[in-house]
Protein backbone atom coordinates (compact mmCIF):
# COMPACT_ATOMS: atom_id res chain seq x y z
CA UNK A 1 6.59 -20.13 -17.19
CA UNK A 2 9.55 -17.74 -16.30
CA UNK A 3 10.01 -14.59 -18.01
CA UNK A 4 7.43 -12.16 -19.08
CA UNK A 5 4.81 -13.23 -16.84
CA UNK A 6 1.64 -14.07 -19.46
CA UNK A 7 -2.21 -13.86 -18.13
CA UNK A 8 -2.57 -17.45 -18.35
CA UNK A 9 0.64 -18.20 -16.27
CA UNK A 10 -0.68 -15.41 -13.69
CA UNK A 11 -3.51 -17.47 -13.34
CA UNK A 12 -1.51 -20.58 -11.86
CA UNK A 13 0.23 -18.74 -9.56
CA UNK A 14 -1.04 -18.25 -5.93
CA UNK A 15 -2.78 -15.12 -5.17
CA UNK A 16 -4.66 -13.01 -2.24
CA UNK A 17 -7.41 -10.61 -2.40
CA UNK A 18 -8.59 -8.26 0.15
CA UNK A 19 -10.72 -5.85 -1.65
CA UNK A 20 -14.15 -7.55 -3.20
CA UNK A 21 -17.68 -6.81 -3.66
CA UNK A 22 -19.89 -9.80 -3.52
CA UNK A 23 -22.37 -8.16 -5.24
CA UNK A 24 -20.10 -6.69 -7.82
CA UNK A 25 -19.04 -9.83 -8.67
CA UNK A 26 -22.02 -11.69 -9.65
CA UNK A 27 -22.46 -14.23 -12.92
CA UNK A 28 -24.25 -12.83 -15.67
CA UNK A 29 -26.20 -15.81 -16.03
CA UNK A 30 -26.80 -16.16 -12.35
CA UNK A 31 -28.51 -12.86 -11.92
CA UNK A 32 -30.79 -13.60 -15.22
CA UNK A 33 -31.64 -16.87 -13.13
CA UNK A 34 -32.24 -15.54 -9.99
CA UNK A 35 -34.58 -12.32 -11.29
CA UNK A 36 -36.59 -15.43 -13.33
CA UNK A 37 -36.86 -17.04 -9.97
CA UNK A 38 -37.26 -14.03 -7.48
CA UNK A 39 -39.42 -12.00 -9.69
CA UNK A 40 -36.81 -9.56 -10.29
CA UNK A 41 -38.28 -7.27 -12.98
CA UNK A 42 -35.70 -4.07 -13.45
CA UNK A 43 -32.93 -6.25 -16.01
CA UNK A 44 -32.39 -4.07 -19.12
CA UNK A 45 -32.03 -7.58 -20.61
CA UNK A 46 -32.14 -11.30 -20.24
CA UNK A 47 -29.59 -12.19 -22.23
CA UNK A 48 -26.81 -13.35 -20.31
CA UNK A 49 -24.00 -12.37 -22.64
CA UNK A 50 -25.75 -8.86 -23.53
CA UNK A 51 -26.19 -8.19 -19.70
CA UNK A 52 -22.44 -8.78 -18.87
CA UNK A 53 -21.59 -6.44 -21.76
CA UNK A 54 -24.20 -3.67 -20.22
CA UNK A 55 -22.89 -4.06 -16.64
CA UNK A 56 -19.51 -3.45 -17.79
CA UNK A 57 -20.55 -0.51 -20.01
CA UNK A 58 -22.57 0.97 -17.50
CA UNK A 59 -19.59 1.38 -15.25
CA UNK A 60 -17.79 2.63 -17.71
CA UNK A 61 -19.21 5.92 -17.09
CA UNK A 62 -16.21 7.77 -15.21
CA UNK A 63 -18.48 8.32 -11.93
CA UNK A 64 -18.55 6.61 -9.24
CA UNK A 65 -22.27 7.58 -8.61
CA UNK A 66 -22.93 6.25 -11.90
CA UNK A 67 -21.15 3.31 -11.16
CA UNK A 68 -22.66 2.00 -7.50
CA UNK A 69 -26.29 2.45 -9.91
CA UNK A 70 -25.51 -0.69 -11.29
CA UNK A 71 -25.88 -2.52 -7.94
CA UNK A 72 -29.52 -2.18 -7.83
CA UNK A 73 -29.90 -4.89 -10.13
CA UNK A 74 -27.39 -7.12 -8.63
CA UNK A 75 -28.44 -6.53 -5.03
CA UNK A 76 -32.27 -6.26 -6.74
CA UNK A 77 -31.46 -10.58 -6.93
CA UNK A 78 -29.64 -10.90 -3.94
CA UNK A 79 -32.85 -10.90 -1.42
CA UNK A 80 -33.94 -14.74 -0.61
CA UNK A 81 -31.00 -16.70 1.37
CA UNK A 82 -31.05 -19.08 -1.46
CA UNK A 83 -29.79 -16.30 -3.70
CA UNK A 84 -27.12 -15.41 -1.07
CA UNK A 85 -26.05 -18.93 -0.58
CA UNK A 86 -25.53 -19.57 -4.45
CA UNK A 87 -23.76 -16.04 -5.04
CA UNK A 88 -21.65 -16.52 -2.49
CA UNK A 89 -20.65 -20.28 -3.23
CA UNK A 90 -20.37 -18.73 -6.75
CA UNK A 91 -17.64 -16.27 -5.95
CA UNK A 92 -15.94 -18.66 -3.62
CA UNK A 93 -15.21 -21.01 -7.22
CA UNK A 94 -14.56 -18.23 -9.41
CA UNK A 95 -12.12 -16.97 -7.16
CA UNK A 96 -10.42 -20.26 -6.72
CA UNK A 97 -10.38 -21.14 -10.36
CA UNK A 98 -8.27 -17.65 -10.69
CA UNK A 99 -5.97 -19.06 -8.10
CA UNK A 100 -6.76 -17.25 -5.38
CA UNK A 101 -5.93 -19.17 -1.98
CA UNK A 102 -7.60 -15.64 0.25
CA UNK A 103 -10.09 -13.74 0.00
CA UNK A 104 -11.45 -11.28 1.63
CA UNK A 105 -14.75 -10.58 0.33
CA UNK A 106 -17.23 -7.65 1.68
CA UNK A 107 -21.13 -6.84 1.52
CA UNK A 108 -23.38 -4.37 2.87
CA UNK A 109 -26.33 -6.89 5.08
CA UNK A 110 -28.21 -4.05 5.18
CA UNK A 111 -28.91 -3.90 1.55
CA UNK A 112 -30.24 -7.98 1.39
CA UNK A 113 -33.15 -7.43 3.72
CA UNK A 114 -35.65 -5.71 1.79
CA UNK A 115 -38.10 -8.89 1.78
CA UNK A 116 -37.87 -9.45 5.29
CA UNK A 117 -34.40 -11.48 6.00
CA UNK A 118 -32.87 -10.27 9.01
CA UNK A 119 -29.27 -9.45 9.39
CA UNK A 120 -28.05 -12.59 10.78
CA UNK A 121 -29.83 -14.48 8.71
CA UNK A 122 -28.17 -12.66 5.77
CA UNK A 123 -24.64 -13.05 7.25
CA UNK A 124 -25.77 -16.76 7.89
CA UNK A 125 -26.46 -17.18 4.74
CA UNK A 126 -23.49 -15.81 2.87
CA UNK A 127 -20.97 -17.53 5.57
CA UNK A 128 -22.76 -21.12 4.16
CA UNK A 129 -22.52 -20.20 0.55
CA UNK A 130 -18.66 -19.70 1.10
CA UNK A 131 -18.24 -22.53 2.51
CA UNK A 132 -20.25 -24.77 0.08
CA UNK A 133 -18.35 -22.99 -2.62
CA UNK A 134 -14.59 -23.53 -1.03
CA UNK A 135 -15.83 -26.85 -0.57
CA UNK A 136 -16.64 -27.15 -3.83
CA UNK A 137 -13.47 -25.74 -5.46
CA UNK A 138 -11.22 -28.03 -3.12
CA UNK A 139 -12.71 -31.30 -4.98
CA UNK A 140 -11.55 -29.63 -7.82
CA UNK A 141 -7.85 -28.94 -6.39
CA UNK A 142 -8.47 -25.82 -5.93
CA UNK A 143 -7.88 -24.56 -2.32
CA UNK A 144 -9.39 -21.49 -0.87
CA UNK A 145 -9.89 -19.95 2.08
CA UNK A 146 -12.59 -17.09 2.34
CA UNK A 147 -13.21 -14.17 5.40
CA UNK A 148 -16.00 -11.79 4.77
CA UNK A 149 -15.99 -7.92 5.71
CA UNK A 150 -19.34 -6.32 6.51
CA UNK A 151 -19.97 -3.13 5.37
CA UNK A 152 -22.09 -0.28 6.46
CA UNK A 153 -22.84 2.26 3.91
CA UNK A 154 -22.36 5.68 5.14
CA UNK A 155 -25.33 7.10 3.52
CA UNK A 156 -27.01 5.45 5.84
CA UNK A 157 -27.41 5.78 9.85
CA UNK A 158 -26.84 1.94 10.55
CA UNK A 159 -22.82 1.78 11.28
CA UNK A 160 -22.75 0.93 14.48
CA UNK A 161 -25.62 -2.30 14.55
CA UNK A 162 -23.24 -3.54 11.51
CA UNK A 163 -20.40 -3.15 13.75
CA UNK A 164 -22.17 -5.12 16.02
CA UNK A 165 -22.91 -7.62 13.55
CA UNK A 166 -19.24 -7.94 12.48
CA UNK A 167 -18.22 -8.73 16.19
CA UNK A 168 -20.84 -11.11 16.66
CA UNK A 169 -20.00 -13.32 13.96
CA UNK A 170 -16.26 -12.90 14.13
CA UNK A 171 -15.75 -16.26 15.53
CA UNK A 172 -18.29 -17.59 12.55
CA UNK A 173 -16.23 -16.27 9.74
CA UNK A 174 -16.63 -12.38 9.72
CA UNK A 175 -13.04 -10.94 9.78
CA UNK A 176 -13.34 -7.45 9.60
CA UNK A 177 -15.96 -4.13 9.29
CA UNK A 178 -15.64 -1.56 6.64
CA UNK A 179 -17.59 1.91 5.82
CA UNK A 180 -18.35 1.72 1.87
CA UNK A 181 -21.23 4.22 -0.40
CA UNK A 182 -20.37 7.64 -1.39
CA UNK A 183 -17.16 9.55 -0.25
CA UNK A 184 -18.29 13.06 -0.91
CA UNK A 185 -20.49 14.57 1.85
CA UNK A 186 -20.26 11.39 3.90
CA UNK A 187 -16.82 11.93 5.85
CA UNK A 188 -16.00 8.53 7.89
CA UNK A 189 -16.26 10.73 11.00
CA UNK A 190 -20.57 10.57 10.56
CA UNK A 191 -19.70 6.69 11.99
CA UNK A 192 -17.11 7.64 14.60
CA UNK A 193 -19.36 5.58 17.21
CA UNK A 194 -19.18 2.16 15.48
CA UNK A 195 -15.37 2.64 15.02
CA UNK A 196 -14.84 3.12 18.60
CA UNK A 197 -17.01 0.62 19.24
CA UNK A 198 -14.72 -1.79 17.12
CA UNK A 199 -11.15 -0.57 18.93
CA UNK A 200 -12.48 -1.17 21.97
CA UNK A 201 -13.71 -4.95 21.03
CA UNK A 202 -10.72 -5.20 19.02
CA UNK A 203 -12.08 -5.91 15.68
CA UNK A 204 -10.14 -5.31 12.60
CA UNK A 205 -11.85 -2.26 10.31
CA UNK A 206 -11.10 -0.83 6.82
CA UNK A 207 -12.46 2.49 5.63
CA UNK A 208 -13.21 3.46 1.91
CA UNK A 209 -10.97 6.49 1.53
CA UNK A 210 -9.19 8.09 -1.36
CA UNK A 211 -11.79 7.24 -4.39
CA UNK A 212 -13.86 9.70 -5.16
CA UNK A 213 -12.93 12.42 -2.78
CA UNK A 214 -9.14 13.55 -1.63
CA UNK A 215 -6.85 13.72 1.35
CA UNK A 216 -9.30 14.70 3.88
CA UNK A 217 -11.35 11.21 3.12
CA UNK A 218 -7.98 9.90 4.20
CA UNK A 219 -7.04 11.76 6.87
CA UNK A 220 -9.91 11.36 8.82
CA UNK A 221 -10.02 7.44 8.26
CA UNK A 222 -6.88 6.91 9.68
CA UNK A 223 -6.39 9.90 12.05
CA UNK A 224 -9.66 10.15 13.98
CA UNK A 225 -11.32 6.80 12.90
CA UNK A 226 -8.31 4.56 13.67
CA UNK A 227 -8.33 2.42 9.94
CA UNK A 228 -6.55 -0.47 9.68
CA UNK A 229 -5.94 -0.08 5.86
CA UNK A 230 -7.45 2.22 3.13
CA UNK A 231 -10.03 1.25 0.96
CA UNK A 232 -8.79 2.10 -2.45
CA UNK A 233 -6.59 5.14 -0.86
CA UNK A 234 -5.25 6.15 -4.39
CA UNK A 235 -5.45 9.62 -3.68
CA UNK A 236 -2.75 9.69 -1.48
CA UNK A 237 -0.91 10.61 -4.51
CA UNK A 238 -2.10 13.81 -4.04
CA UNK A 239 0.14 14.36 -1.24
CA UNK A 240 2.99 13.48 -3.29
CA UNK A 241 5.11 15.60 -5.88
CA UNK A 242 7.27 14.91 -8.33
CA UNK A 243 9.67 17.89 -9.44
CA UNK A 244 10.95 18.22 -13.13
CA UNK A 245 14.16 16.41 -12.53
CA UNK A 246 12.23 13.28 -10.92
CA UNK A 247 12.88 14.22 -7.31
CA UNK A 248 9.97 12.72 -5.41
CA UNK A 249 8.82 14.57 -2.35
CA UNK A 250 6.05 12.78 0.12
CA UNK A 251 3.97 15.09 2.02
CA UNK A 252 3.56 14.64 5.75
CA UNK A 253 0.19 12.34 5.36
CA UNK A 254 1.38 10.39 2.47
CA UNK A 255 5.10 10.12 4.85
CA UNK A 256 3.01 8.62 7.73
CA UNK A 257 1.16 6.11 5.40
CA UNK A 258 3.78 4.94 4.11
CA UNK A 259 6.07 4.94 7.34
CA UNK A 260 3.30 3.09 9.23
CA UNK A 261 2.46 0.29 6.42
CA UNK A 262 -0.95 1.23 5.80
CA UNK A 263 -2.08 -0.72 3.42
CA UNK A 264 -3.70 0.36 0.29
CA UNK A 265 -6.89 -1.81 -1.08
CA UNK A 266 -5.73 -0.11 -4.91
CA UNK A 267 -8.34 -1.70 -7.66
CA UNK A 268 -6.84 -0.56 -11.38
CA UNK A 269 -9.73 -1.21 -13.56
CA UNK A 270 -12.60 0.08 -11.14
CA UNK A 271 -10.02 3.56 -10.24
CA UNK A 272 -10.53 4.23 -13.94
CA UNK A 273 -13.86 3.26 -13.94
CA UNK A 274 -14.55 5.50 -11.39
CA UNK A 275 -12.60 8.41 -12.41
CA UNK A 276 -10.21 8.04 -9.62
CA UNK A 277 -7.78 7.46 -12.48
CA UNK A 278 -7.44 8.22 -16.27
CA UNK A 279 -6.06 4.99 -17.43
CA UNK A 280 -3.92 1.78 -16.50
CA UNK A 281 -0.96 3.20 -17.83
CA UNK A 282 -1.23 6.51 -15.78
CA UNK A 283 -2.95 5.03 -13.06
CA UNK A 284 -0.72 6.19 -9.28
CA UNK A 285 -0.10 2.71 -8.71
CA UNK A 286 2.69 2.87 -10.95
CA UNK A 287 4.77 5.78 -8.56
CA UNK A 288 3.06 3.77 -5.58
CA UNK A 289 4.28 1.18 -6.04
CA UNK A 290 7.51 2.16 -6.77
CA UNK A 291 7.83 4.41 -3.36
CA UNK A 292 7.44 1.37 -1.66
CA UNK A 293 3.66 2.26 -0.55
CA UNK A 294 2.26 -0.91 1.13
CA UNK A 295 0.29 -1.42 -2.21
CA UNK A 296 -2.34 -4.43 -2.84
CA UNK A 297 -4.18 -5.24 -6.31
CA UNK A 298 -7.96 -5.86 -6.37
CA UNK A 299 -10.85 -6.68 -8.04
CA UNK A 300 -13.31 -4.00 -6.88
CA UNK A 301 -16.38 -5.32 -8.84
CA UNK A 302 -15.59 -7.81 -11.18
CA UNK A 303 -19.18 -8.04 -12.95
CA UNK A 304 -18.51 -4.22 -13.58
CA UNK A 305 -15.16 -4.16 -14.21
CA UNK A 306 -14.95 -7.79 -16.11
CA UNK A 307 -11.75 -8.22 -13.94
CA UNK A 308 -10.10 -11.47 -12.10
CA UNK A 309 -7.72 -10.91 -10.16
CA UNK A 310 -5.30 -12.29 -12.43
CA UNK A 311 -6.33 -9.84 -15.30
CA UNK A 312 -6.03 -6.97 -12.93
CA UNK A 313 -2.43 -8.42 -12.47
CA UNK A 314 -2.03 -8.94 -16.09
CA UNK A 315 -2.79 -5.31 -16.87
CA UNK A 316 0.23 -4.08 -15.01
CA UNK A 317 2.48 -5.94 -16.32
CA UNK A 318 1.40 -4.54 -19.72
CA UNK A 319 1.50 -1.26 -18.29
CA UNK A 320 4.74 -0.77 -15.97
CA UNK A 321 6.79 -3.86 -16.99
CA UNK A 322 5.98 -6.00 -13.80
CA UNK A 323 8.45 -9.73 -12.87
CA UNK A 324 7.65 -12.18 -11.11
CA UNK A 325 9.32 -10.57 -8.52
CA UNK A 326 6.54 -7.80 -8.35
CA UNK A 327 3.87 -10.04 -8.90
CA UNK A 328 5.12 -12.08 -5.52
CA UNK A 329 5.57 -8.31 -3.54
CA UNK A 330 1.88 -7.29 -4.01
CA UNK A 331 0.53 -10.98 -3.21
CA UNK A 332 2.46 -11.19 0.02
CA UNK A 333 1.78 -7.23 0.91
CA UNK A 334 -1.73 -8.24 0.43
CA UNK A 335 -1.50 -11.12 3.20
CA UNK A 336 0.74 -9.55 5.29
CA UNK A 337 -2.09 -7.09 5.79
CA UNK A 338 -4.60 -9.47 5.90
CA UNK A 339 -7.63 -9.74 8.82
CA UNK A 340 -6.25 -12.70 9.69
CA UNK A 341 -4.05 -14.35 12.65
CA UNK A 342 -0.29 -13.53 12.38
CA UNK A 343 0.49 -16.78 12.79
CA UNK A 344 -2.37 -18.04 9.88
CA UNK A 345 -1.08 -15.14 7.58
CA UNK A 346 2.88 -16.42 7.99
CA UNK A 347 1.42 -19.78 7.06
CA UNK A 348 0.08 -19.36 4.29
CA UNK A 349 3.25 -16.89 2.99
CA UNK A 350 5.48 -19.54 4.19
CA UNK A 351 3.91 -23.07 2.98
CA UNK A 352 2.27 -21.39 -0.51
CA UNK A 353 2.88 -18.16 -1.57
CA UNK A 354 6.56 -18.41 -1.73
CA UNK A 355 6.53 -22.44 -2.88
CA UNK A 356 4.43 -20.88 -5.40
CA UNK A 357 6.57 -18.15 -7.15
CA UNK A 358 9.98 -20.08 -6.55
CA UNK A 359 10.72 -21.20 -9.56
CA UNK A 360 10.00 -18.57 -11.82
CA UNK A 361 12.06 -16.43 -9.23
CA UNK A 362 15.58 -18.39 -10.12
């Protein structure tokens, strides 16, 4: 396996994820199942192949308004706990079978309770799915261990009861809180009560930032809302210019992200999706990356984006000439900024992330 690393050989090796939708990362043929059996009648097709092809083309649309349209069908399924259960047991294998050993995978409750479930018994629901799935993939070898953001979407006016949530169940599973929805005319400062509300419990909290809107999404995440890590944060390139001769010059907000090790959720395929970037080869993770940005690689949606993980990883190689080397920084940036206990994260670094890349590293 040494040398150019190939897709197939990315797939062996161990790998983290902190940024994941769970309903952006549905099977095809699981939501054609579960509209048959909820009564789901908005598909623009049953066929499962046809449907993945129109979920990824849909997103494909270069705006990131466009692109959270698509959820409608998948959360449209995603309303009984036995839905919830079985997509989240889902994700939990296909995330394993890619090789990744943790996840950190995120959801808006509020957007599962349209026939009547109530909060808990949506984050109930989901916490048993991931474990029935990790159970499930560690009969197959495949070890996995999954934490679950909750999200509140900032359109809305329900922040601080998901806060709540989050802190309730962070003994049952629920790592961490995050702010997700539409950038643009929704600063993070409309939710500054459920962020205080999470320092003073303190909870662990990402903010979408740095997508679809610029440096102010940013600066008010970290600077009056207190965020742990970014949420995509790609913009932060913005802040950073390169002169004719190559001399790279960090403004004072893209300096103190970088000084302080705030970590950047980046997602390739869904940034270009999105708009937030005009291809792979172009995309700021490149310059990131190479500044020494505390940079992670994601998933974002991988219904929409028909990513893994290990494709996502795949693609940069292509695109910037990645090692094994590189492949190893991102995984162990992304669990060094992990929700987790210091001592769990070091762990896991220690006993397989590093046992893992070692000998393609000689």
């Amino acid at each position: 396996m040494p040398g150019v690393p190939t897709l197939e050989a990315i797939r062996r090796v161990p790998k983290v994820l902190l940024h994941d939708h769970l309903d952006g990362g549905l099977r095809p043929r699981t939501v054609v199942e579960l509209a048959a059996a909820t009564g789901y009648a908005g598909l623009p097709t049953a066929d499962p192949d046809e449907l993945g092809r129109w979920f990824i083309a849909a997103a494909n649309s270069g705006s990131l308004e466009t692109y959270l349209e698509t959820f409608a069908h998948t959360c449209g399924v995603m309303q009984t706990e036995e839905a919830l259960v079985r997509v989240a047991a889902e994700a939990a294998e296909d995330l394993a079978d890619d090789g990744v050993v943790y996840a950190e995978v995120r959801y808006a409750p509020e957007l599962f309770v349209e026939r009547g479930l109530s909060l808990d018994t949506v984050v109930e629901a989901v916490q048993q799915g991931f474990a029935e799935g990790a159970r499930r993939a560690a009969e197959r070898g495949r070890n996995i261990r999954v934490v679950t953001l909750l999200c509140a979407m900032r359109q809305h006016a329900r922040a601080l009861e998901i806060a709540e949530l989050a802190v309730r169940y962070r003994d049952a599973g629920v790592g961490g809180f995050d702010i997700a929805g539409p950038e643009e005319g929704y600063p993070p400062t409309r939710n500054l009560d459920a962020f205080e509300y999470l320092r003073r419990n303190n909870a662990h909290f990402t903010i979408h930032a740095g997508e679809a809107f610029g440096l102010a999404s940013i600066w008010e995440a970290i600077q009056h809302c207190g965020a742990e890590r970014l949420g995509h944060g790609v913009r932060i390139v913005d802040d950073v210019k390169t002169a004719g001769d190559g001399h790279v010059q960090l403004g004072r907000l893209a300096s103190y992200v970088r000084d302080r090790r705030i970590p950047l959720e980046i997602c390739p395929s869904s940034n270009v999706q999105t708009g937030a970037a005009r291809s792979i080869a172009e995309h700021p993770i490149g310059l990131l990356a190479r500044l020494r940005f505390r940079v992670t690689v994601n998933t974002d949606n991988r219904l929409m984006s028909g990513c893994t993980v290990s494709s996502e990883l795949a693609a940069l190689v292509d695109a910037f000439g990645y090692g094994w080397a590189d492949l190893q920084w991102f995984t162990i940036n992304a669990m060094k900024s992990a929700f987790l206990d210091f001592d769990q994260r070091l762990e896991l670094i220690n006993t397989v992330i590093k046992p893992g890349y070692a000998e393609l590293l000689d």
